[in-house]
Protein backbone atom coordinates (compact mmCIF):
# COMPACT_ATOMS: atom_id res chain seq x y z
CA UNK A 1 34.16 48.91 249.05
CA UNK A 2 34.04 51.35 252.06
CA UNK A 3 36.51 54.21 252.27
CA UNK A 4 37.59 52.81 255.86
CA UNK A 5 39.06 49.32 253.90
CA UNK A 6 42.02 51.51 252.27
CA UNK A 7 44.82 52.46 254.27
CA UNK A 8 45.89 55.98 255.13
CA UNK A 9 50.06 55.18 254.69
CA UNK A 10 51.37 53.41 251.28
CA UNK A 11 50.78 50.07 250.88
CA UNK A 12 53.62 47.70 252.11
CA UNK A 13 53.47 45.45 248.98
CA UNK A 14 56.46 44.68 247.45
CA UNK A 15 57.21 46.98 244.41
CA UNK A 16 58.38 44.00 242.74
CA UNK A 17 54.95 42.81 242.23
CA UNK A 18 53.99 45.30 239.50
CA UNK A 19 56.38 45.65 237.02
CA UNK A 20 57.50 49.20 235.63
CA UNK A 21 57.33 50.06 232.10
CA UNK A 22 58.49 52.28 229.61
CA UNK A 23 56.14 54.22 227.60
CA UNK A 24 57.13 54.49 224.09
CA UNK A 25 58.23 57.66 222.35
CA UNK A 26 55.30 60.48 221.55
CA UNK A 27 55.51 62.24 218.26
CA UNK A 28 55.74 65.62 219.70
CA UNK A 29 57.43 68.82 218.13
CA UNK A 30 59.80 70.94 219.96
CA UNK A 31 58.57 74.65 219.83
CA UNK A 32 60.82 76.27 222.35
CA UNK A 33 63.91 77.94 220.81
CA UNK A 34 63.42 80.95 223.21
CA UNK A 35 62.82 78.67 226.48
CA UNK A 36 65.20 75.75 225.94
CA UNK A 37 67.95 76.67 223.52
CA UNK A 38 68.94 73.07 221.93
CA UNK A 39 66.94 71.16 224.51
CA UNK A 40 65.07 68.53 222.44
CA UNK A 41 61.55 66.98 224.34
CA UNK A 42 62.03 63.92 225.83
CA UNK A 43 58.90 62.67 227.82
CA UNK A 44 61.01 59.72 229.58
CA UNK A 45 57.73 58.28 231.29
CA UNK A 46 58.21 55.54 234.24
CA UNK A 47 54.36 53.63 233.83
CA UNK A 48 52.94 52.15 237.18
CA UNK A 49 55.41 54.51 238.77
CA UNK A 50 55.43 58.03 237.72
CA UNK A 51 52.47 60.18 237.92
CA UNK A 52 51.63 62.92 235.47
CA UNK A 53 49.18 66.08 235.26
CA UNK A 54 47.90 67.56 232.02
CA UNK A 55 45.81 71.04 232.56
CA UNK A 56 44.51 73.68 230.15
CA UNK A 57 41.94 75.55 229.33
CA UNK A 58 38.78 73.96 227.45
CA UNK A 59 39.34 72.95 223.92
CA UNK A 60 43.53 74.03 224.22
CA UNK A 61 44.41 70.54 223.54
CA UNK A 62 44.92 68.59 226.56
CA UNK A 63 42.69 65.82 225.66
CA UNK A 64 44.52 65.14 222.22
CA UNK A 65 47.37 64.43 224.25
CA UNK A 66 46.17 62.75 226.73
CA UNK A 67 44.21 60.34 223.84
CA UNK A 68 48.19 60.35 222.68
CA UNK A 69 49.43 59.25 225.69
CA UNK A 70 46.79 56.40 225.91
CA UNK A 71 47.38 55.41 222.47
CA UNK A 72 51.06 55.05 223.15
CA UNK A 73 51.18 52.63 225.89
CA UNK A 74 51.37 49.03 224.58
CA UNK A 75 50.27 46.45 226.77
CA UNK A 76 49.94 48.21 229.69
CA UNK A 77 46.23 48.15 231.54
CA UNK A 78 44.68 51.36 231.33
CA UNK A 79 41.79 52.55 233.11
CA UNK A 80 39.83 55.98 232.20
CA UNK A 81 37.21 57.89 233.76
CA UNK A 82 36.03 59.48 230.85
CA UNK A 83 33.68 62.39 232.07
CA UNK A 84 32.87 64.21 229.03
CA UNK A 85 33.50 61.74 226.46
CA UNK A 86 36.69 63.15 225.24
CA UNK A 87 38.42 59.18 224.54
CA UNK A 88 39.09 57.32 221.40
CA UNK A 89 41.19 54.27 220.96
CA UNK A 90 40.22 51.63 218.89
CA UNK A 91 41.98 49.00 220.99
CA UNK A 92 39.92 50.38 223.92
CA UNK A 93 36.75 48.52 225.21
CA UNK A 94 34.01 51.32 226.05
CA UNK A 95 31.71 50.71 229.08
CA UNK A 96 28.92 52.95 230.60
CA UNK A 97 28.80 50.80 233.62
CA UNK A 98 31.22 50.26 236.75
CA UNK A 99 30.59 46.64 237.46
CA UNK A 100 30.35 45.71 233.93
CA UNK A 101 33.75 46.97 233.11
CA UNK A 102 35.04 45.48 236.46
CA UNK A 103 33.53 41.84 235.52
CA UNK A 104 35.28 42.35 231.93
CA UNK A 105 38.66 43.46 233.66
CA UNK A 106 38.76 40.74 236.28
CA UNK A 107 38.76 38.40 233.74
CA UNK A 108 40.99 39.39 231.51
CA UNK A 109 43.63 40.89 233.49
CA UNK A 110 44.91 43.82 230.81
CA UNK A 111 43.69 45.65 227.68
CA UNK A 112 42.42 49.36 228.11
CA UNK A 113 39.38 50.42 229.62
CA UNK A 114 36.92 53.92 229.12
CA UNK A 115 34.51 54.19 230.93
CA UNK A 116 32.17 56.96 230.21
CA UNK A 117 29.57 56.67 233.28
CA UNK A 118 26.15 57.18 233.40
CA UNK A 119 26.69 58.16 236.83
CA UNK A 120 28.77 60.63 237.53
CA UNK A 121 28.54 61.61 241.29
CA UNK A 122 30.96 61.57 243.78
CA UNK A 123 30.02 58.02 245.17
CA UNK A 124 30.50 56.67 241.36
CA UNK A 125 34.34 58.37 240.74
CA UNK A 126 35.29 57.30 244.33
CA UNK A 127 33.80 53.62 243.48
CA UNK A 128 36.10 53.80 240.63
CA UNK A 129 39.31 54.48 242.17
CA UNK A 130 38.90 52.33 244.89
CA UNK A 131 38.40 49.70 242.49
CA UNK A 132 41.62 50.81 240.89
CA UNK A 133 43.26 50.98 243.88
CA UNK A 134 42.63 47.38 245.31
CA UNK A 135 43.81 46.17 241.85
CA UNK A 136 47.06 47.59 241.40
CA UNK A 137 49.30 47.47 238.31
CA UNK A 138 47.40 50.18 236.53
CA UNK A 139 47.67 53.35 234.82
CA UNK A 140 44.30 55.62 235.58
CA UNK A 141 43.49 58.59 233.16
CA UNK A 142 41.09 60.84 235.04
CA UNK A 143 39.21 63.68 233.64
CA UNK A 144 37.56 66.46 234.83
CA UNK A 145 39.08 66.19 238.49
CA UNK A 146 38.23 69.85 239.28
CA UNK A 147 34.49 68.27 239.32
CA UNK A 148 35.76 66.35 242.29
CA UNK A 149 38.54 68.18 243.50
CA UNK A 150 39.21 71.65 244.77
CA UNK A 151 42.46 73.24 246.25
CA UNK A 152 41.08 73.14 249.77
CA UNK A 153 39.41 69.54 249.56
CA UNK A 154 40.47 66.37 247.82
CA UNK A 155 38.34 62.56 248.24
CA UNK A 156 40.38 60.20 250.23
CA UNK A 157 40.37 57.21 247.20
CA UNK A 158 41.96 59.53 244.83
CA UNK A 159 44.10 60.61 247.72
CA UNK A 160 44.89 57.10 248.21
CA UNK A 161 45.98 56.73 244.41
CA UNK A 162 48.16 60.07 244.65
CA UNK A 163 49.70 58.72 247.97
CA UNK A 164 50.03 55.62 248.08
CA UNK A 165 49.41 54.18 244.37
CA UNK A 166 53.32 53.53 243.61
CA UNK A 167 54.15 50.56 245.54
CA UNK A 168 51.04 48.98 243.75
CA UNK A 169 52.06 49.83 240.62
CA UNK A 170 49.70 52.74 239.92
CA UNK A 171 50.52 55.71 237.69
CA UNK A 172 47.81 58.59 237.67
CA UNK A 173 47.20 61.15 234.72
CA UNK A 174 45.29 63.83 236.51
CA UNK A 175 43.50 65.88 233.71
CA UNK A 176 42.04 69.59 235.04
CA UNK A 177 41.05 72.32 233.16
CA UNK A 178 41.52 74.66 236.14
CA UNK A 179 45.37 73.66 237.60
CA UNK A 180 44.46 76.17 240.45
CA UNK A 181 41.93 73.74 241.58
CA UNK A 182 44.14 70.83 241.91
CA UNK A 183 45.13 70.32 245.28
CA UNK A 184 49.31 70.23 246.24
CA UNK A 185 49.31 66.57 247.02
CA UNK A 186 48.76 66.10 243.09
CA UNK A 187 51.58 67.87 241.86
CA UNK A 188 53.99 67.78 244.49
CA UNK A 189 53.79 63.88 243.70
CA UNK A 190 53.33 63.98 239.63
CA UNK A 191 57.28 63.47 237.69
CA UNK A 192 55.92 65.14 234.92
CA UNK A 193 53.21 68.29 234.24
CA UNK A 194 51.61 69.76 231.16
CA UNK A 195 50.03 72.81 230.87
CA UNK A 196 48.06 74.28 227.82
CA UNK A 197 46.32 77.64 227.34
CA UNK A 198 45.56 79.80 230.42
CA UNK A 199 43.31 82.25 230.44
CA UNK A 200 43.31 83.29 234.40
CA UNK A 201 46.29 85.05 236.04
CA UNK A 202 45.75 82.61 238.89
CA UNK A 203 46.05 79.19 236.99
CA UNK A 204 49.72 80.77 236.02
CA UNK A 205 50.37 81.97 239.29
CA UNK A 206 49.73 78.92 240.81
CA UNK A 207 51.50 76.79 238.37
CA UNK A 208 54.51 78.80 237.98
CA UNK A 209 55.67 77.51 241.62
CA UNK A 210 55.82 74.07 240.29
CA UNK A 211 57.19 74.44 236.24
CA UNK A 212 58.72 77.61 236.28
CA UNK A 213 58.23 81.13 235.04
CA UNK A 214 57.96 79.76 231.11
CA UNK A 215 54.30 79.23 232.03
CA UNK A 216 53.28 82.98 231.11
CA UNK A 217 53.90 81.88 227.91
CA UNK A 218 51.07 80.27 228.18
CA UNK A 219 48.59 83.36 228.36
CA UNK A 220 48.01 86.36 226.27
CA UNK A 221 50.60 88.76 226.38
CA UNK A 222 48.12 91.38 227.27
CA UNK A 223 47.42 89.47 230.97
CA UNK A 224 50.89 88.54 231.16
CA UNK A 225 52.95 89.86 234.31
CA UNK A 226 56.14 88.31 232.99
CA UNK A 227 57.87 87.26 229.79
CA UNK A 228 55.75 89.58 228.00
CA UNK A 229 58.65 90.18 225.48
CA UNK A 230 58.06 86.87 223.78
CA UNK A 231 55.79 85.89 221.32
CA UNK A 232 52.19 84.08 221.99
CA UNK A 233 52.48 80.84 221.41
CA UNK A 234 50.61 78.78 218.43
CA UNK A 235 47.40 76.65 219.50
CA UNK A 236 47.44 73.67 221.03
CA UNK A 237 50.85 74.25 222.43
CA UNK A 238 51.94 73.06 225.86
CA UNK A 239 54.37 73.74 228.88
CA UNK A 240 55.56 70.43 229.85
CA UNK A 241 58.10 70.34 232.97
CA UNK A 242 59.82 67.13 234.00
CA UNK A 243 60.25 67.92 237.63
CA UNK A 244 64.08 66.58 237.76
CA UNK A 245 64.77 69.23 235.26
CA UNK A 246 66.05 72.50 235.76
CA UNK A 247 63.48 74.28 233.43
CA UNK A 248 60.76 73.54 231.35
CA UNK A 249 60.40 73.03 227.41
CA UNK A 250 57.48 74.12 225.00
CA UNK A 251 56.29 71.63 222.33
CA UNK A 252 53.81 70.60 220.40
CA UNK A 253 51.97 67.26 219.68
């Protein structure tokens, strides 16, 4: 499928085609008695219509909870682009292969999909979310997007899914472990945003515009500009802002 065959403006599809779900509760911990006084986490997750954004530095934990977040969502089609091989789920079928997933998926209809390519250029992640895209009813995890992505440039079919997924039903978890290289269409359109351990200035400056100043919690209080009063936070913590709150909580999966 050619870039030209997917439209520019959202789809005109009726909504009602692709149901919304509820994802279940997550087991996560609340760790923010400094940030968020009694506020207890709630991720209240809209799938096939809310999108969400989980960055960090390497090995901080953002794909534990992103393998959490796939684990959690019961029959609900899943599709992952599983760039490193970071994805476990035993009720996941593993492919290496685009069109061998796609033949599996067009049969079947649902189930969870990781596909952990061979290829892994450009052409082969834009195949895969134009497939996703024609499809509908979906939730894509993608990994690695500052591979594909930059905060100048961003490829027109995961524009497409950013844009104009919703109506078809798509929700997009866009995994990064630079947020600075995300471009603004991504989270200026994701409901909800995690952020592990920083180590740059700029992945905090860039982030705080979106979840608030409670991000420099997030890096060493020796490179922190603000909040340098509070205590470093334990691994594997994140900074999750829902964006229709009026701050952001710190917790712990």
């Amino acid at each position: 499928m050619s870039d030209s065959s997917l439209p520019d403006n959202p789809t005109d599809q009726n909504e009602k085609d692709f149901p919304m779900q509820q994802q279940k509760p997550l087991d996560v911990k609340n760790e923010s008695a400094a940030l968020s006084g009694k506020q207890e986490f709630n991720l209240n997750w809209i799938c096939n219509n809310e999108d969400l954004v989980i960055t960090g530095a390497k090995g901080s934990g953002k794909s534990f909870l992103a393998n959490t977040l796939l684990k959690s969502l019961n029959n609900i089609p899943c599709w992952v682009w599983d760039y490193n091989h970071q994805f476990y789920d035993s009720r996941s079928m593993l492919f290496h292969d685009l069109d061998d997933m796609l033949e599996i998926y067009d049969g079947a209809k649902r189930g969870k999909y990781i596909l952990q390519p061979f290829d892994k250029s450009k052409e082969s992640f834009e195949r895969f979310c134009n497939a996703a895209f024609a499809r509908g009813n979906l939730v894509i995890f993608l990994d690695e997007l500052h591979v594909y992505t930059s905060k100048q440039s961003i490829l027109r079919p995961f524009n497409n899914l950013i844009l104009s997924g919703r109506p078809r039903g798509i929700s997009v978890v866009s995994i990064s472990s630079r947020s600075a290289s995300l471009p603004n269409n991504v989270l200026s359109n994701s409901q909800h945003v995690f952020s592990f351990r920083l180590n740059l200035q700029s992945d905090v400056e860039f982030l705080e515009a979106w979840m608030g100043e409670g991000v420099w919690l997030l890096l060493p209080k020796d490179k922190r500009k603000k909040l340098k009063d509070q205590p470093e936070l334990p691994d594997h913590t994140f900074f999750y802002r829902n964006q229709s709150e009026k701050e952001g909580v710190v917790g712990k999966v």
